[in-house]
Structures are given as structure tokens and as C-alpha cells.
PDB file of N, CA and C in Angstrom:
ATOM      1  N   UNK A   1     -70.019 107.735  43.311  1.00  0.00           N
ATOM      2  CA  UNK A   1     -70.258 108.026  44.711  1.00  0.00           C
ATOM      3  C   UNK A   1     -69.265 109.071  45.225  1.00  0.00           C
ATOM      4  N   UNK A   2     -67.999 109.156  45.358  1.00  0.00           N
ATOM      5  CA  UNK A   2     -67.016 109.899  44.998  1.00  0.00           C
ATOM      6  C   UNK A   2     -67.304 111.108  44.770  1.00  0.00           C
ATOM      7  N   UNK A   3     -68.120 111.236  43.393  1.00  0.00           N
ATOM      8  CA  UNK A   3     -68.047 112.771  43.150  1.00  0.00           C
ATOM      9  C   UNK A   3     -69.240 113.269  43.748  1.00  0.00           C
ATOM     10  N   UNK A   4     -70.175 112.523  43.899  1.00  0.00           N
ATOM     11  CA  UNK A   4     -71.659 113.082  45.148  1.00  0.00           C
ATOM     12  C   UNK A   4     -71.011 113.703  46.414  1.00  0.00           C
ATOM     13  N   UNK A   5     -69.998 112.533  46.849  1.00  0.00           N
ATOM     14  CA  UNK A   5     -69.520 113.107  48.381  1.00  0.00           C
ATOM     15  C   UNK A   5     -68.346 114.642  48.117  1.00  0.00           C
ATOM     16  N   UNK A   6     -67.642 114.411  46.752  1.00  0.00           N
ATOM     17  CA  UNK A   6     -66.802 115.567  46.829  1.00  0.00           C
ATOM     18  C   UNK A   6     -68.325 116.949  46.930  1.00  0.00           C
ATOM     19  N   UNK A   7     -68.937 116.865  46.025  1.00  0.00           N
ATOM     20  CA  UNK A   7     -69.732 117.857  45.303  1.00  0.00           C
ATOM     21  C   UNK A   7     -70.642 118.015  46.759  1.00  0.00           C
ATOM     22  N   UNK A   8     -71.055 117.477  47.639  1.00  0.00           N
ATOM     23  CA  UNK A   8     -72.024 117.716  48.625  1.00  0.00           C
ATOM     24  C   UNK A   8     -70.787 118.538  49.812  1.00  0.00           C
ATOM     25  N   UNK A   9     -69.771 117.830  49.964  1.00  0.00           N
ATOM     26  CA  UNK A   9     -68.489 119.078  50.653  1.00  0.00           C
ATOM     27  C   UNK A   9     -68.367 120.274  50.080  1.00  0.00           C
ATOM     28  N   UNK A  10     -68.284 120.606  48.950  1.00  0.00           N
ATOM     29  CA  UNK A  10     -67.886 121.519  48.169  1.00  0.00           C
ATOM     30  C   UNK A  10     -69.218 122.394  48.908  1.00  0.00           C
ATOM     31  N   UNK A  11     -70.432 122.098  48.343  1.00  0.00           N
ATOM     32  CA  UNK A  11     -71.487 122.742  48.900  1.00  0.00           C
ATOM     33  C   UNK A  11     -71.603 123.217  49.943  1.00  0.00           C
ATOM     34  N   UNK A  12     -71.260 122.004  51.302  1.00  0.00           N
ATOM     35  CA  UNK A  12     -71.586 122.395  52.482  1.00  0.00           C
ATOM     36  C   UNK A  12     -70.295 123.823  52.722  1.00  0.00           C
ATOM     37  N   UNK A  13     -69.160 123.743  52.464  1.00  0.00           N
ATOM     38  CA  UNK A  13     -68.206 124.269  52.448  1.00  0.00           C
ATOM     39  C   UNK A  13     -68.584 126.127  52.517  1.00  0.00           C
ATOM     40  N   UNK A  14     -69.064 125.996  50.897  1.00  0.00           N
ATOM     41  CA  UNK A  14     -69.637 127.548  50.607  1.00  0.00           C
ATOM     42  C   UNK A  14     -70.427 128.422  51.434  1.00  0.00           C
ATOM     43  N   UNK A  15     -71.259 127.511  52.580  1.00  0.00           N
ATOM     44  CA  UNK A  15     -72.395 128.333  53.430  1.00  0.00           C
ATOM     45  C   UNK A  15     -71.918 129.058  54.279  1.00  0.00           C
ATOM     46  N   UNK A  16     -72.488 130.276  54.462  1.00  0.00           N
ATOM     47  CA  UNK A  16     -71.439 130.820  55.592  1.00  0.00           C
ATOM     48  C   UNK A  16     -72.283 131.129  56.423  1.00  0.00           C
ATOM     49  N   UNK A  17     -71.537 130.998  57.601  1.00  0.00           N
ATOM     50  CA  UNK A  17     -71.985 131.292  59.259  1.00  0.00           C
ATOM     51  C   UNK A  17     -72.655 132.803  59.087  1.00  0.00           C
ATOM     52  N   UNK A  18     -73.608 132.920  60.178  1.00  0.00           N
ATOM     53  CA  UNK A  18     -74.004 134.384  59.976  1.00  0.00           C
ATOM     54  C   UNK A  18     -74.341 134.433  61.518  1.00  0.00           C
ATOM     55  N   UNK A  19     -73.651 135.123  62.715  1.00  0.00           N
ATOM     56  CA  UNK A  19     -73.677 135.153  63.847  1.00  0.00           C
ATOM     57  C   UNK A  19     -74.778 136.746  64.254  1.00  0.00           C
ATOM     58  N   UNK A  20     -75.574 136.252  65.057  1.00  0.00           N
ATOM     59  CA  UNK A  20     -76.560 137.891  65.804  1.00  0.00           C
ATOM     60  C   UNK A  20     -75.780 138.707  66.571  1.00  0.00           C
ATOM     61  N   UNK A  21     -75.080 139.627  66.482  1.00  0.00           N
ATOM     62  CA  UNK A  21     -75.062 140.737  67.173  1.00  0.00           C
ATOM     63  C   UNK A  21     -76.088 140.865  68.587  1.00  0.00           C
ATOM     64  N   UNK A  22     -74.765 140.757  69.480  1.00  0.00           N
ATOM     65  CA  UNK A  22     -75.445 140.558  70.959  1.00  0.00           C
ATOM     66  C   UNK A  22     -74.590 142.190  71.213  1.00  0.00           C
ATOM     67  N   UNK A  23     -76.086 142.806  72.461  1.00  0.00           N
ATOM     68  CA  UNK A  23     -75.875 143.931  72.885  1.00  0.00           C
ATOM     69  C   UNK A  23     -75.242 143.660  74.072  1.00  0.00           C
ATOM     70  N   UNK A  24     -74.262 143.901  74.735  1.00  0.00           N
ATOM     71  CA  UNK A  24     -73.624 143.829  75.990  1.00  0.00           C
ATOM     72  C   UNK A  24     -75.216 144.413  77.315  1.00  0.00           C
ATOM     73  N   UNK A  25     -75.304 145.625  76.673  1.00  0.00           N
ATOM     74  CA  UNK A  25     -76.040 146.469  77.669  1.00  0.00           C
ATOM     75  C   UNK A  25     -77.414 146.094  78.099  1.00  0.00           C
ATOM     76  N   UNK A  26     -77.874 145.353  77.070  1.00  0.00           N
ATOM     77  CA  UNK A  26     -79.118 144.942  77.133  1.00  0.00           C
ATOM     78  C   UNK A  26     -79.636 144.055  77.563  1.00  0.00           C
ATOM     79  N   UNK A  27     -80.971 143.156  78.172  1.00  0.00           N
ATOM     80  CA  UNK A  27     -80.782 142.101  78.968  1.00  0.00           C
ATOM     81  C   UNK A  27     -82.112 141.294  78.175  1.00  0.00           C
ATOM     82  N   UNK A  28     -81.689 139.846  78.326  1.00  0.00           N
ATOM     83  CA  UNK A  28     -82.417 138.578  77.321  1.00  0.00           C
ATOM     84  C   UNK A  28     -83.368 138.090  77.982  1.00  0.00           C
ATOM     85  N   UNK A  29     -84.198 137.613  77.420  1.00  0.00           N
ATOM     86  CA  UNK A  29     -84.731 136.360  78.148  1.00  0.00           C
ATOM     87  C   UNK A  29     -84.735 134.651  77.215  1.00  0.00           C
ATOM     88  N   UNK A  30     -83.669 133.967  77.732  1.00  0.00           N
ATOM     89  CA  UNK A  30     -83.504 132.796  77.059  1.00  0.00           C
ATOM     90  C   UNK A  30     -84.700 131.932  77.094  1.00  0.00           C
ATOM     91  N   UNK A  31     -84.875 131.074  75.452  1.00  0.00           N
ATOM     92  CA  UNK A  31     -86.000 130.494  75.412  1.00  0.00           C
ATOM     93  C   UNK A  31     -85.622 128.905  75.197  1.00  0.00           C
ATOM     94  N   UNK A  32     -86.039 128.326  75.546  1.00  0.00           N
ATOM     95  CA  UNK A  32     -85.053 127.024  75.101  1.00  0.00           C
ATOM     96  C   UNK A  32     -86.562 126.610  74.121  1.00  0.00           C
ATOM     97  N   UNK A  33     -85.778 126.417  72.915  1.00  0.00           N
ATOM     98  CA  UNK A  33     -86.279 126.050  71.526  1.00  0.00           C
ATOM     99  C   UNK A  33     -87.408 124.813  71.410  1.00  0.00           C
ATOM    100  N   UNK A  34     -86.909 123.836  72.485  1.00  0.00           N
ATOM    101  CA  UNK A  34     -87.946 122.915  72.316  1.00  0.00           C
ATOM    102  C   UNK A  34     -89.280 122.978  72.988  1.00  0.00           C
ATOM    103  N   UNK A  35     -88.714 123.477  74.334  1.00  0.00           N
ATOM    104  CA  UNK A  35     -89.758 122.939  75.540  1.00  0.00           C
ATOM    105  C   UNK A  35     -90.408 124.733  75.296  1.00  0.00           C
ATOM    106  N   UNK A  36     -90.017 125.758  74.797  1.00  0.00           N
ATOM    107  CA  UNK A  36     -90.446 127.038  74.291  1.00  0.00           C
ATOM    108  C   UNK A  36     -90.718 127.838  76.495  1.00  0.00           C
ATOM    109  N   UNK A  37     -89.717 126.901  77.221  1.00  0.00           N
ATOM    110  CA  UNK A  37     -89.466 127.612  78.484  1.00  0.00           C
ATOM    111  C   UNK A  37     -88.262 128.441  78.654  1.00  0.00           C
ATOM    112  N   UNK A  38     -88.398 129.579  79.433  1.00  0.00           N
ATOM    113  CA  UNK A  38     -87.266 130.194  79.717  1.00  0.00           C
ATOM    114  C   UNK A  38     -86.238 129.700  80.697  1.00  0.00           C
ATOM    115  N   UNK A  39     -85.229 129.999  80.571  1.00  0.00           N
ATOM    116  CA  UNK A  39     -84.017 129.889  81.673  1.00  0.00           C
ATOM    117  C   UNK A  39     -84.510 130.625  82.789  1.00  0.00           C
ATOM    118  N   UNK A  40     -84.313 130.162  84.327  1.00  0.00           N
ATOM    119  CA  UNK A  40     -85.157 130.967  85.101  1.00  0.00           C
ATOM    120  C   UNK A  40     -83.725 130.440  86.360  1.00  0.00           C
ATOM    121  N   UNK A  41     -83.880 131.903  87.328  1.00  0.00           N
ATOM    122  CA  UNK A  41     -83.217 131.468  88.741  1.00  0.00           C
ATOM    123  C   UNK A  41     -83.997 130.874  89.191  1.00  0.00           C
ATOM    124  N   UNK A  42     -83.926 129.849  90.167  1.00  0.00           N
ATOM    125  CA  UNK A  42     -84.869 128.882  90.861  1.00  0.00           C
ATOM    126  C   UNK A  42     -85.346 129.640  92.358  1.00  0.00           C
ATOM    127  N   UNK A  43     -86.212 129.955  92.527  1.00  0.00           N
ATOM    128  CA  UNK A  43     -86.842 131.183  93.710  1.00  0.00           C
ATOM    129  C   UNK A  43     -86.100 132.306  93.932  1.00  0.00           C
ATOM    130  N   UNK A  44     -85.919 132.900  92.806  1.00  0.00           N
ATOM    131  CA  UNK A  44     -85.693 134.550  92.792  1.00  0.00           C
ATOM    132  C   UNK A  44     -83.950 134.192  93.285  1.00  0.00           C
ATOM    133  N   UNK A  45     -83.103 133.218  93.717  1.00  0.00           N
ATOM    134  CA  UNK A  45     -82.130 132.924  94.397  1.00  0.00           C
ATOM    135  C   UNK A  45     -80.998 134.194  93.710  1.00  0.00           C
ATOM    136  N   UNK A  46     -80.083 134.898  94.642  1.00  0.00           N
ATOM    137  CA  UNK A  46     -79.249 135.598  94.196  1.00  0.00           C
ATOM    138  C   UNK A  46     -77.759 135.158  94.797  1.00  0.00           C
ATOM    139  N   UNK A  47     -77.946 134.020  95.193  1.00  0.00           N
ATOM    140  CA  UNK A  47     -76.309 133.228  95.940  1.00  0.00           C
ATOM    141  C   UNK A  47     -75.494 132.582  94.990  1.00  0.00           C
ATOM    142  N   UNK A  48     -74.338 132.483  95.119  1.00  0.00           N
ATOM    143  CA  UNK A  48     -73.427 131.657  94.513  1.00  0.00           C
ATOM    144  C   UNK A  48     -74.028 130.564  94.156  1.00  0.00           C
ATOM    145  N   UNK A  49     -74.307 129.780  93.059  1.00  0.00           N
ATOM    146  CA  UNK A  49     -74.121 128.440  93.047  1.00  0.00           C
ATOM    147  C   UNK A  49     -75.790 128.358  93.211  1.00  0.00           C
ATOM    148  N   UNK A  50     -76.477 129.129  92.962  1.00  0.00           N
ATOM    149  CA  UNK A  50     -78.243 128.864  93.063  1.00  0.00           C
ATOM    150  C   UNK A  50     -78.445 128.241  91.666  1.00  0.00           C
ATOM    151  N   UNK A  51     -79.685 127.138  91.888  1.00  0.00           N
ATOM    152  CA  UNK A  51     -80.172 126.228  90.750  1.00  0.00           C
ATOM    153  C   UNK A  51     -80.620 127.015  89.525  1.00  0.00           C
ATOM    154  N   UNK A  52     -80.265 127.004  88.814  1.00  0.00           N
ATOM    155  CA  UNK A  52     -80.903 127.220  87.366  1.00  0.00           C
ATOM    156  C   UNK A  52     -82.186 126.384  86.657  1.00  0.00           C
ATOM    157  N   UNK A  53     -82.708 126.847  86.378  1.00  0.00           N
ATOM    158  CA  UNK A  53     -84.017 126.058  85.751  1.00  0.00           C
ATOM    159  C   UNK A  53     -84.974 126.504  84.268  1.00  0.00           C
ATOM    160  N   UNK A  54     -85.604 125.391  83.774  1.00  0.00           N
ATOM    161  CA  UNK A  54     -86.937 126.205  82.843  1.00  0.00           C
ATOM    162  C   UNK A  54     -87.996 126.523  83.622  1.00  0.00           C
ATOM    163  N   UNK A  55     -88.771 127.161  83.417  1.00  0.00           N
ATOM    164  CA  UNK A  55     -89.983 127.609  84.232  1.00  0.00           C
ATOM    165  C   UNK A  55     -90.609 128.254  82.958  1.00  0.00           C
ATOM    166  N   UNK A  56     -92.037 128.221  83.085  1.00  0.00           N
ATOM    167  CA  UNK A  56     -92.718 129.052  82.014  1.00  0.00           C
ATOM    168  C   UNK A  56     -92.632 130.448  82.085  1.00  0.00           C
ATOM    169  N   UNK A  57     -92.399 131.240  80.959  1.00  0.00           N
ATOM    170  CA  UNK A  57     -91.962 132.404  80.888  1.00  0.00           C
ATOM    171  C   UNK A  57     -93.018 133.761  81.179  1.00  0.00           C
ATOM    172  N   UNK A  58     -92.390 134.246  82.604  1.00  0.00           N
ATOM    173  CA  UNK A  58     -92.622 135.316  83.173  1.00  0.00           C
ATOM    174  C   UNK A  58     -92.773 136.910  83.037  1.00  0.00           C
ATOM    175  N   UNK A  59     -90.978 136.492  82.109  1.00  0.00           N
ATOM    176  CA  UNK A  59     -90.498 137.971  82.532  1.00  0.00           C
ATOM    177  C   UNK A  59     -90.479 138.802  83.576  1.00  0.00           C
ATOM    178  N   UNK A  60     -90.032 137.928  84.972  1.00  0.00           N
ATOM    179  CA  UNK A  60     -89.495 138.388  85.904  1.00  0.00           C
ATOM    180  C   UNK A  60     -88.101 138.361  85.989  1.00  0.00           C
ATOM    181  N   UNK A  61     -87.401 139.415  86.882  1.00  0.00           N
ATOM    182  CA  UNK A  61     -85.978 139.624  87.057  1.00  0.00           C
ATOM    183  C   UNK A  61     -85.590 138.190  86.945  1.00  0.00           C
ATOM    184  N   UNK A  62     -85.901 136.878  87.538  1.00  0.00           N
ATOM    185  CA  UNK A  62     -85.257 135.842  87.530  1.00  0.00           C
ATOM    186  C   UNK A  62     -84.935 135.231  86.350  1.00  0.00           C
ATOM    187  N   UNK A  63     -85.401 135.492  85.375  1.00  0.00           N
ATOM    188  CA  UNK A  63     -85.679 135.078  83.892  1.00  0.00           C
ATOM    189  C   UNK A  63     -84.637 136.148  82.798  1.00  0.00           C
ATOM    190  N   UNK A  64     -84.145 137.373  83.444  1.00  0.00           N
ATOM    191  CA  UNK A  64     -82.878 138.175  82.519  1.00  0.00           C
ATOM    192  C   UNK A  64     -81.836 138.156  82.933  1.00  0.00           C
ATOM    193  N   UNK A  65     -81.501 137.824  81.681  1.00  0.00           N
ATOM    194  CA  UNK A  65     -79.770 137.475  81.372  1.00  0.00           C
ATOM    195  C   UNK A  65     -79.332 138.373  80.597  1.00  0.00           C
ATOM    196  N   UNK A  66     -77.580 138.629  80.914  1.00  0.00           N
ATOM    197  CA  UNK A  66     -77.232 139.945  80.397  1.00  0.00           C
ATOM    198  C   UNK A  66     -75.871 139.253  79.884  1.00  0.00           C
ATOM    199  N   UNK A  67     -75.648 139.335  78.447  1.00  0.00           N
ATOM    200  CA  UNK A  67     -74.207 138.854  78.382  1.00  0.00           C
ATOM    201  C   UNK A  67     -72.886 139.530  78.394  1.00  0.00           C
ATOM    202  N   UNK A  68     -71.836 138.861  78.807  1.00  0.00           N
ATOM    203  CA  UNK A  68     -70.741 139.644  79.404  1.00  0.00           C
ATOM    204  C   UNK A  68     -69.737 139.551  78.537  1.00  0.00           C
ATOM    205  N   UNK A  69     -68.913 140.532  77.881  1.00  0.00           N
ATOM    206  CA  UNK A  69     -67.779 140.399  77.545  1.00  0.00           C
ATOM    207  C   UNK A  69     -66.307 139.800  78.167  1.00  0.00           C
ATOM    208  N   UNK A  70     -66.412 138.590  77.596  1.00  0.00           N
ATOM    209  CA  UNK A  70     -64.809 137.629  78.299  1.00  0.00           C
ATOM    210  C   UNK A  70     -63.334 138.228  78.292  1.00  0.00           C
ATOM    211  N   UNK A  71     -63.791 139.366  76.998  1.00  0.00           N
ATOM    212  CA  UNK A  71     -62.580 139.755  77.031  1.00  0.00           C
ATOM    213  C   UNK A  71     -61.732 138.492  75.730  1.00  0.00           C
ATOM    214  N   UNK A  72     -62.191 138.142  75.160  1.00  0.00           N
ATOM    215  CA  UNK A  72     -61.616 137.258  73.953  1.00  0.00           C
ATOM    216  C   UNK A  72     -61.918 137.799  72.490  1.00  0.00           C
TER     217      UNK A  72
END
């Protein structure tokens, strides 16, 4: 049992991460994997602190996301 659990670490060990290249400039539309809905502003809202939601996918302004460099 021992050497199953060493030999299945060893394995998992070797796989390597392979991360997508995100464009700063360019803008997304997030899909959430299960429900296959987008991330959406909740009535076009452009205020601080406005609801986030899924909504079926539009591709209206409320639905693109642009990611930002943190600076990390």
C-alpha cells in the first residue's frame, strides 16, 4: 500500500501546471462552467458596490470584464 501511495505522489508530482495567457487590453466574457451563464452587472449598474450576477449570455457591456494588472 505504501508503495501505491508513494508511486501515485511521485506521479501526481510530475504534472505540470500550464496557466492561459491573459491579455490585459482585451475584454472577456466569463462563463461559469456549470450553469454555462455569464457573469453579468445586475441592470447595466455602474455604482460602487452594484450586484453581480449570472444571467444568460448576451454580450452586452454588462457581461465584459477586463483584467487588471495588481502589480504582483
Amino acid at each position: 500500500m505504501a508503495t501505491l501511495l508513494a508511486s501515485l505522489f511521485v506521479a501526481l508530482q510530475t504534472q505540470t501546471a500550464n496557466a492561459a495567457t491573459v491579455d490585459t487590453n482585451a475584454w472577456y466574457i466569463l462563463l461559469n462552467r456549470n450553469s454555462g451563464k455569464a457573469l453579468d452587472v445586475y441592470n447595466l449598474a455602474t455604482n460602487d458596490g452594484a450586484r453581480i450576477t449570472q444571467w444568460t449570455r448576451n454580450n452586452g457591456n454588462q457581461q465584459q470584464w477586463q483584467f487588471v494588472d495588481s502589480g504582483g
